[in-house]
C-alpha atoms as a PDB file:
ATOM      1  CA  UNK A   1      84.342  82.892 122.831  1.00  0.00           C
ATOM      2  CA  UNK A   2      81.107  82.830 121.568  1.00  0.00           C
ATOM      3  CA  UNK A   3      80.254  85.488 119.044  1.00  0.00           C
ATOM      4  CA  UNK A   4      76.684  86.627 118.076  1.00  0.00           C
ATOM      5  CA  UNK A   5      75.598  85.179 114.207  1.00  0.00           C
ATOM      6  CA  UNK A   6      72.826  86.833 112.522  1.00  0.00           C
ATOM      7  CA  UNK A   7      71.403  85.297 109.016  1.00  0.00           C
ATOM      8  CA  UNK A   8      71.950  87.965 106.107  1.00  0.00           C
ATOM      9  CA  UNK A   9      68.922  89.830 105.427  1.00  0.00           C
ATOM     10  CA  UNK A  10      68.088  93.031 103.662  1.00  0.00           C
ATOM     11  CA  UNK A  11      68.459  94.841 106.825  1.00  0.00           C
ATOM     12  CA  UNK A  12      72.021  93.652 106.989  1.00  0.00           C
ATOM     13  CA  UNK A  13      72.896  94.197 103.098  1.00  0.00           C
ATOM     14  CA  UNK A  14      75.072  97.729 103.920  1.00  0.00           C
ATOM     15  CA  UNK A  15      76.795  96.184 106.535  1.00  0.00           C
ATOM     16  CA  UNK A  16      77.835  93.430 104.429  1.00  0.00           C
ATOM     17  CA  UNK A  17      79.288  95.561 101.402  1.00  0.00           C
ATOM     18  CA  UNK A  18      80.746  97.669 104.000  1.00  0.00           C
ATOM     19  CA  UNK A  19      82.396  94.409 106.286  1.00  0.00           C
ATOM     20  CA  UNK A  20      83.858  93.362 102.726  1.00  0.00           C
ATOM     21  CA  UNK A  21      84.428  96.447 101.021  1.00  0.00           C
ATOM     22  CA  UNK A  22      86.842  98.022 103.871  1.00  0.00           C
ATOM     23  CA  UNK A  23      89.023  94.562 104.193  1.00  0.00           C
ATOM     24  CA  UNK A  24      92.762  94.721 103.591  1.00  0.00           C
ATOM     25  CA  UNK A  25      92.723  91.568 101.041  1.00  0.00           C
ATOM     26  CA  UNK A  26      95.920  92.157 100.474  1.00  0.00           C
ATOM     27  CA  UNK A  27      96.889  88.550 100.430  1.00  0.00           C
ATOM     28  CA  UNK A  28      94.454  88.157  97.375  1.00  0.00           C
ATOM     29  CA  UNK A  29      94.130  91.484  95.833  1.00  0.00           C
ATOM     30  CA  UNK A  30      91.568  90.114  92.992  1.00  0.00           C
ATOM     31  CA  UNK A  31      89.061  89.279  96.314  1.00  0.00           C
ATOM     32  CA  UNK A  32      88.326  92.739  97.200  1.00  0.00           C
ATOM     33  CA  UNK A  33      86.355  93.399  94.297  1.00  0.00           C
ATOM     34  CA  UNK A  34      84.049  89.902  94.581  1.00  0.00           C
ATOM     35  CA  UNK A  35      82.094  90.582  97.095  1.00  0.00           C
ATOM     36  CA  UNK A  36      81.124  87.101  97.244  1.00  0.00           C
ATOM     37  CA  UNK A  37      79.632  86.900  93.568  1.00  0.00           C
ATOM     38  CA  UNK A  38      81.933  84.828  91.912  1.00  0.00           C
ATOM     39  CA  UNK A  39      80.384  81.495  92.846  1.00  0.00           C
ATOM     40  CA  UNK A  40      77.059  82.929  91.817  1.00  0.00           C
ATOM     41  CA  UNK A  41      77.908  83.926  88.487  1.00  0.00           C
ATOM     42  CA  UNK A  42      78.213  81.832  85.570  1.00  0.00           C
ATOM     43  CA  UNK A  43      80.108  84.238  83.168  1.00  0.00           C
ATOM     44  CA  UNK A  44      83.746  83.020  81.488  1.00  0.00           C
ATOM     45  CA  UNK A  45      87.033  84.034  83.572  1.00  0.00           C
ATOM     46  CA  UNK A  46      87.535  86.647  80.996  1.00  0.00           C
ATOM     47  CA  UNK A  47      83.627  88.309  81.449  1.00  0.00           C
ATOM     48  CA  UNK A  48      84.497  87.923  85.457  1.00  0.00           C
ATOM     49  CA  UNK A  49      87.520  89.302  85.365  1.00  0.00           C
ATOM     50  CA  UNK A  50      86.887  92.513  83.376  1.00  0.00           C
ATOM     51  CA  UNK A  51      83.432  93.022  85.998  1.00  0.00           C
ATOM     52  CA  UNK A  52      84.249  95.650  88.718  1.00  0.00           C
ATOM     53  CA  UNK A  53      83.818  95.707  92.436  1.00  0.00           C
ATOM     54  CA  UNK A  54      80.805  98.614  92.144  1.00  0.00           C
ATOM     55  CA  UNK A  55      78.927  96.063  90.071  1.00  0.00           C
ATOM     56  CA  UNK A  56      79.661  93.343  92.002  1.00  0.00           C
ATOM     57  CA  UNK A  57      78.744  95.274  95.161  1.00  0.00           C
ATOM     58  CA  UNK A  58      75.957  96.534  93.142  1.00  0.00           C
ATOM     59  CA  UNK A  59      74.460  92.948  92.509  1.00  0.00           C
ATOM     60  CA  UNK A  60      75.315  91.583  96.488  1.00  0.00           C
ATOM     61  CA  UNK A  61      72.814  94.707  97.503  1.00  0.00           C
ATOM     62  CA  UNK A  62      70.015  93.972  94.984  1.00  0.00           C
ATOM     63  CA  UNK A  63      70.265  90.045  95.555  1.00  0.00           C
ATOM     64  CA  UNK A  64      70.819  90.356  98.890  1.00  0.00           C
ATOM     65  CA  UNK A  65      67.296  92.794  99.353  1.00  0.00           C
ATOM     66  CA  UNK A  66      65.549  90.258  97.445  1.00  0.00           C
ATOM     67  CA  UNK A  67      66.546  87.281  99.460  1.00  0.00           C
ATOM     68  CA  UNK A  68      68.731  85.534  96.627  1.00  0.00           C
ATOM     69  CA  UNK A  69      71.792  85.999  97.864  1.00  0.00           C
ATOM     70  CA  UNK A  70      72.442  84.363 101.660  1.00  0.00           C
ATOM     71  CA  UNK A  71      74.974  83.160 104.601  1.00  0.00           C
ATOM     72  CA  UNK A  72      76.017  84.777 107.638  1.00  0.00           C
ATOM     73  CA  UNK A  73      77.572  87.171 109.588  1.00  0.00           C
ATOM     74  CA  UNK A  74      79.643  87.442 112.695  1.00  0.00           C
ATOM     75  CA  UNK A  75      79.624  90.009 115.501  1.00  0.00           C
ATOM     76  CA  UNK A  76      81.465  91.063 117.937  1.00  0.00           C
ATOM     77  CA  UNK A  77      79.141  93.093 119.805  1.00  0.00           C
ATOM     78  CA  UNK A  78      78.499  95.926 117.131  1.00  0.00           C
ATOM     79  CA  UNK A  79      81.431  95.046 115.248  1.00  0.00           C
ATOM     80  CA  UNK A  80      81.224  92.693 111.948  1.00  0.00           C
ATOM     81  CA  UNK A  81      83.854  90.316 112.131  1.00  0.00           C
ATOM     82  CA  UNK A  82      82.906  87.552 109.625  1.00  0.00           C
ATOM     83  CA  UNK A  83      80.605  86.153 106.608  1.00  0.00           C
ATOM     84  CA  UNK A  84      80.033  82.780 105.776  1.00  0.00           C
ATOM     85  CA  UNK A  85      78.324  82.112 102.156  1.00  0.00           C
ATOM     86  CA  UNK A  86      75.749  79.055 102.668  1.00  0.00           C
ATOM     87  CA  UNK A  87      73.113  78.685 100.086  1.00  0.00           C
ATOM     88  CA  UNK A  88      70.776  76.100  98.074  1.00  0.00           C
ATOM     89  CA  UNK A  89      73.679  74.987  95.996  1.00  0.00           C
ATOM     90  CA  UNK A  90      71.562  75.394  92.658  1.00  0.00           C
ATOM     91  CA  UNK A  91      71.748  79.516  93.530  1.00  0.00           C
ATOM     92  CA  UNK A  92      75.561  78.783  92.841  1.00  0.00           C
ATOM     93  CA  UNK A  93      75.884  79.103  89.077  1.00  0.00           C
ATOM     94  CA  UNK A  94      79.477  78.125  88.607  1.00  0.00           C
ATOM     95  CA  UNK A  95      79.027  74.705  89.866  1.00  0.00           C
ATOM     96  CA  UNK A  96      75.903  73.896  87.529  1.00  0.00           C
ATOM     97  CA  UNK A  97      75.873  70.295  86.485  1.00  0.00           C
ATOM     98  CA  UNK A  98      79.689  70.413  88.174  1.00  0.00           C
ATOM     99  CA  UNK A  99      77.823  67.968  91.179  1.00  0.00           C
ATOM    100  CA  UNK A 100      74.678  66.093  89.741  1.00  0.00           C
ATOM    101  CA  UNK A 101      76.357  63.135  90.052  1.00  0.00           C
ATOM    102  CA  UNK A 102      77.051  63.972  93.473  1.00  0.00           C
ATOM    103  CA  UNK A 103      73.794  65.450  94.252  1.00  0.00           C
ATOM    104  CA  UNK A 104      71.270  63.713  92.637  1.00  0.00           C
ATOM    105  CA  UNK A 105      67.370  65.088  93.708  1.00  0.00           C
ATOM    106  CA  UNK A 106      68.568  65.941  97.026  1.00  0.00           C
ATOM    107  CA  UNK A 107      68.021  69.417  98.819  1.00  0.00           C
ATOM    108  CA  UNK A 108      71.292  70.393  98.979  1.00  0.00           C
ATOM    109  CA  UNK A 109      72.641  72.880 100.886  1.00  0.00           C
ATOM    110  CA  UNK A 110      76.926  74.255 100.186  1.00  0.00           C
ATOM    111  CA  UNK A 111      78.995  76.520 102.138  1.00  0.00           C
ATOM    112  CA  UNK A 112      81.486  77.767 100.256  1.00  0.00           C
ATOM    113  CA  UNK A 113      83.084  81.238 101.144  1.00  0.00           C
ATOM    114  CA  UNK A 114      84.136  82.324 104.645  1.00  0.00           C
ATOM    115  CA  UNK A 115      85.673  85.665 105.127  1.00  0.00           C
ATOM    116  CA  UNK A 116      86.995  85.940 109.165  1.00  0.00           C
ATOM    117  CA  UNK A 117      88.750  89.755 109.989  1.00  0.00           C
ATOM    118  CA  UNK A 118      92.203  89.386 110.212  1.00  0.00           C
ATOM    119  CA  UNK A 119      92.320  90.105 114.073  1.00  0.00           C
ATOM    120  CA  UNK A 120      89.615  87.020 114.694  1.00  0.00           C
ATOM    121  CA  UNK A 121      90.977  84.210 112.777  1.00  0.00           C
ATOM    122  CA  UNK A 122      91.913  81.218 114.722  1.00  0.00           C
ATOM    123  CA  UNK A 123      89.268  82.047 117.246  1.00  0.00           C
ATOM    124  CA  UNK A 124      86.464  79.425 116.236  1.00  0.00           C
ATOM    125  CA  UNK A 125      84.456  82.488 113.911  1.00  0.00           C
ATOM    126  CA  UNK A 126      83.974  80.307 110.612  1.00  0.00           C
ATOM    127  CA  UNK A 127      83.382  77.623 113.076  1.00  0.00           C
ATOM    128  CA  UNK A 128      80.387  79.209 114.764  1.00  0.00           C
ATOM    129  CA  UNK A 129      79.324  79.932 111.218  1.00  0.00           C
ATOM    130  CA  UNK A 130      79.598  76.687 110.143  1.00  0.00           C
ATOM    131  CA  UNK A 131      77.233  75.397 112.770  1.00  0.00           C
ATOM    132  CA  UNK A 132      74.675  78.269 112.341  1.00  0.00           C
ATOM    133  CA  UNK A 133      74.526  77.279 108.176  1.00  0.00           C
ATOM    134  CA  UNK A 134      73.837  73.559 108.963  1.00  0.00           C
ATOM    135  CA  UNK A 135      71.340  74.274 112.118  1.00  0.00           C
ATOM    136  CA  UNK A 136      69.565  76.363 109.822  1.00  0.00           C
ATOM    137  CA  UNK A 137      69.607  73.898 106.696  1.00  0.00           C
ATOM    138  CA  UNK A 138      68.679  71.300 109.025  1.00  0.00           C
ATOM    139  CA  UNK A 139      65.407  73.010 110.007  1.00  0.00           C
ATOM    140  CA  UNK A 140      64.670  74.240 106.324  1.00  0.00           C
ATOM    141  CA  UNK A 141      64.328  70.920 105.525  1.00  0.00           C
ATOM    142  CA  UNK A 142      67.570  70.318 103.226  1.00  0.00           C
ATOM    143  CA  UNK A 143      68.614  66.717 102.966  1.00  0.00           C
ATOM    144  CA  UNK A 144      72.452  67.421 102.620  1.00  0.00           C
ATOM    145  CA  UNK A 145      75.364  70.376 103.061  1.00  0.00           C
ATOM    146  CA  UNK A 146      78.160  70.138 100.723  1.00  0.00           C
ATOM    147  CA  UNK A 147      81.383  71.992 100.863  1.00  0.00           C
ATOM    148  CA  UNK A 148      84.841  72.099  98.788  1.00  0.00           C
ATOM    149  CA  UNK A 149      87.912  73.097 100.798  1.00  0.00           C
ATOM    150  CA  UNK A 150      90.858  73.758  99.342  1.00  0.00           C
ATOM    151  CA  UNK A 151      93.764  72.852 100.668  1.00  0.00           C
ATOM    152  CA  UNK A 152      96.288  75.525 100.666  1.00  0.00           C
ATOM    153  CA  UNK A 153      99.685  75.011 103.950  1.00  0.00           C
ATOM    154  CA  UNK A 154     101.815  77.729 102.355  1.00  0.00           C
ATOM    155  CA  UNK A 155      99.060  79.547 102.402  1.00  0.00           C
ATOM    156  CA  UNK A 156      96.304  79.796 105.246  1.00  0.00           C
ATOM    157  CA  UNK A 157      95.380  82.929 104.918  1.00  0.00           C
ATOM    158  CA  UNK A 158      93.460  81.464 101.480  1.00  0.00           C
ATOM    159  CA  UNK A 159      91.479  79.363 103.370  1.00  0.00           C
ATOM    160  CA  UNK A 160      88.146  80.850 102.575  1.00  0.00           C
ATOM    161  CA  UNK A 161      86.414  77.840 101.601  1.00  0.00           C
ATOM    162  CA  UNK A 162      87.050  76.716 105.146  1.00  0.00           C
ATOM    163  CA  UNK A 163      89.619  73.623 106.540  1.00  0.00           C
ATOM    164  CA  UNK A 164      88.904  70.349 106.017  1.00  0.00           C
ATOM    165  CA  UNK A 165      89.198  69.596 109.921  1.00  0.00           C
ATOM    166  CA  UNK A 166      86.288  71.865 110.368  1.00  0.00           C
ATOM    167  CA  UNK A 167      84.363  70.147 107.870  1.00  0.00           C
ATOM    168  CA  UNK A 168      85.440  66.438 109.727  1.00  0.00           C
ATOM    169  CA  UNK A 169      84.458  68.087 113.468  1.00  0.00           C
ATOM    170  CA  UNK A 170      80.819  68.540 112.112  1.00  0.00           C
ATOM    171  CA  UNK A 171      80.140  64.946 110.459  1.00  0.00           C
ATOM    172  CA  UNK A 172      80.974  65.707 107.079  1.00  0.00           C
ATOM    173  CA  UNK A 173      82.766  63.110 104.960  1.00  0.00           C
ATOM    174  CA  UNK A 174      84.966  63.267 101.954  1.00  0.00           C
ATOM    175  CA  UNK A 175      83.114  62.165  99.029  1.00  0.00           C
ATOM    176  CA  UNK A 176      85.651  62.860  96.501  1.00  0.00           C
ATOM    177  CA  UNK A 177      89.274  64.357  95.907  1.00  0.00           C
ATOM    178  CA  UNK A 178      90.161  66.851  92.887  1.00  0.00           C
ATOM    179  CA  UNK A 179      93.888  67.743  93.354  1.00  0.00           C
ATOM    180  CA  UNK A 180      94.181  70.043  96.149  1.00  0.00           C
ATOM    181  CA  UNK A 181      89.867  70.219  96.746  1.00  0.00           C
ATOM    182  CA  UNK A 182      87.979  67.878  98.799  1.00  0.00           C
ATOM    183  CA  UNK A 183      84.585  67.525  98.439  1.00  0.00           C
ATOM    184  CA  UNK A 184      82.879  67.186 101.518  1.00  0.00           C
ATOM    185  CA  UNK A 185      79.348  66.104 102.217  1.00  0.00           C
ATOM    186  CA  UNK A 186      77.168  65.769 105.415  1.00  0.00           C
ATOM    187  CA  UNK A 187      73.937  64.054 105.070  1.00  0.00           C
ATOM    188  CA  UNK A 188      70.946  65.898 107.362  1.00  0.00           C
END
């Protein structure tokens, strides 16, 4: 099925917080406070773990009207169903100098968080996303996408930086292996 994918915009910035903010993360309790922040932050585990979900909302909302914060989401018809984190991978504080070598000067786009509803995963959502993020770095101009799946059997459910199979169906290559994360890079 194909589902309707809209870029995040200011417009969209309630519907976001609300998609996220009324998801059972039961699964991974410690997610439904993030609200997709915790890439963009740069603050110690301790400072990140003592923030709350209103100021995390809080700070989605204000980057998110100012155009800072971006990715996608998915609809089904009216209904939100997914959100896909793709950004200039220098807006992604925790990884700063993490991929220079990796990098270098290029325009680098990185996907890095999907979040699929419960009752549409394994339907080709984060897929659909997928394509949207690189169509749309592709036409920005970016020289290369990078992502870092995790692998995780026991546990697919915690799949949110999307499956390395996905990554392999759209041309991306492993570049490196830390433990259980792949790094994965497609060149534009």
């Amino acid at each position: 099925m194909i589902y309707e994918i809209e870029q995040l915009k200011p417009e969209l910035a309630t519907t976001f917080t609300d998609y996220l903010g009324n998801l059972d993360f039961g699964h991974a309790p410690h997610w439904a406070t993030c609200y997709c922040r915790y890439y963009h932050s740069n603050c110690s585990m301790e400072a990140w773990q003592q923030r709350t979900g209103e100021q995390n909302r809080q700070e989605a909302l204000e980057q998110i009207k100012s155009s800072k914060m971006k990715g996608y989401l998915a609809f089904d018809g009216d209904k939100c169903i997914g959100w896909c984190n793709a950004n200039n991978v220098n807006e992604y504080l925790r990884f700063e100098n993490d991929l220079d070598t990796i990098i270098k000067d290029k325009k680098t786009g990185c996907v890095i968080c999907f979040v699929i509803h419960p009752e549409y995963r394994g339907r080709g959502v984060a897929r659909q996303l997928l394509k949207q993020a690189i169509a749309d770095f592709k036409s920005q101009g970016y020289e290369a996408v990078i992502a870092l799946p995790i692998e995780n059997k026991n546990e697919p459910e915690k799949l949110y930086r999307g499956t390395l199979n996905m990554y392999k169906e759209n041309g991306f290559k492993e570049v490196e292996k830390d433990g259980n994360m792949s790094i994965m890079w497609l060149d534009l």
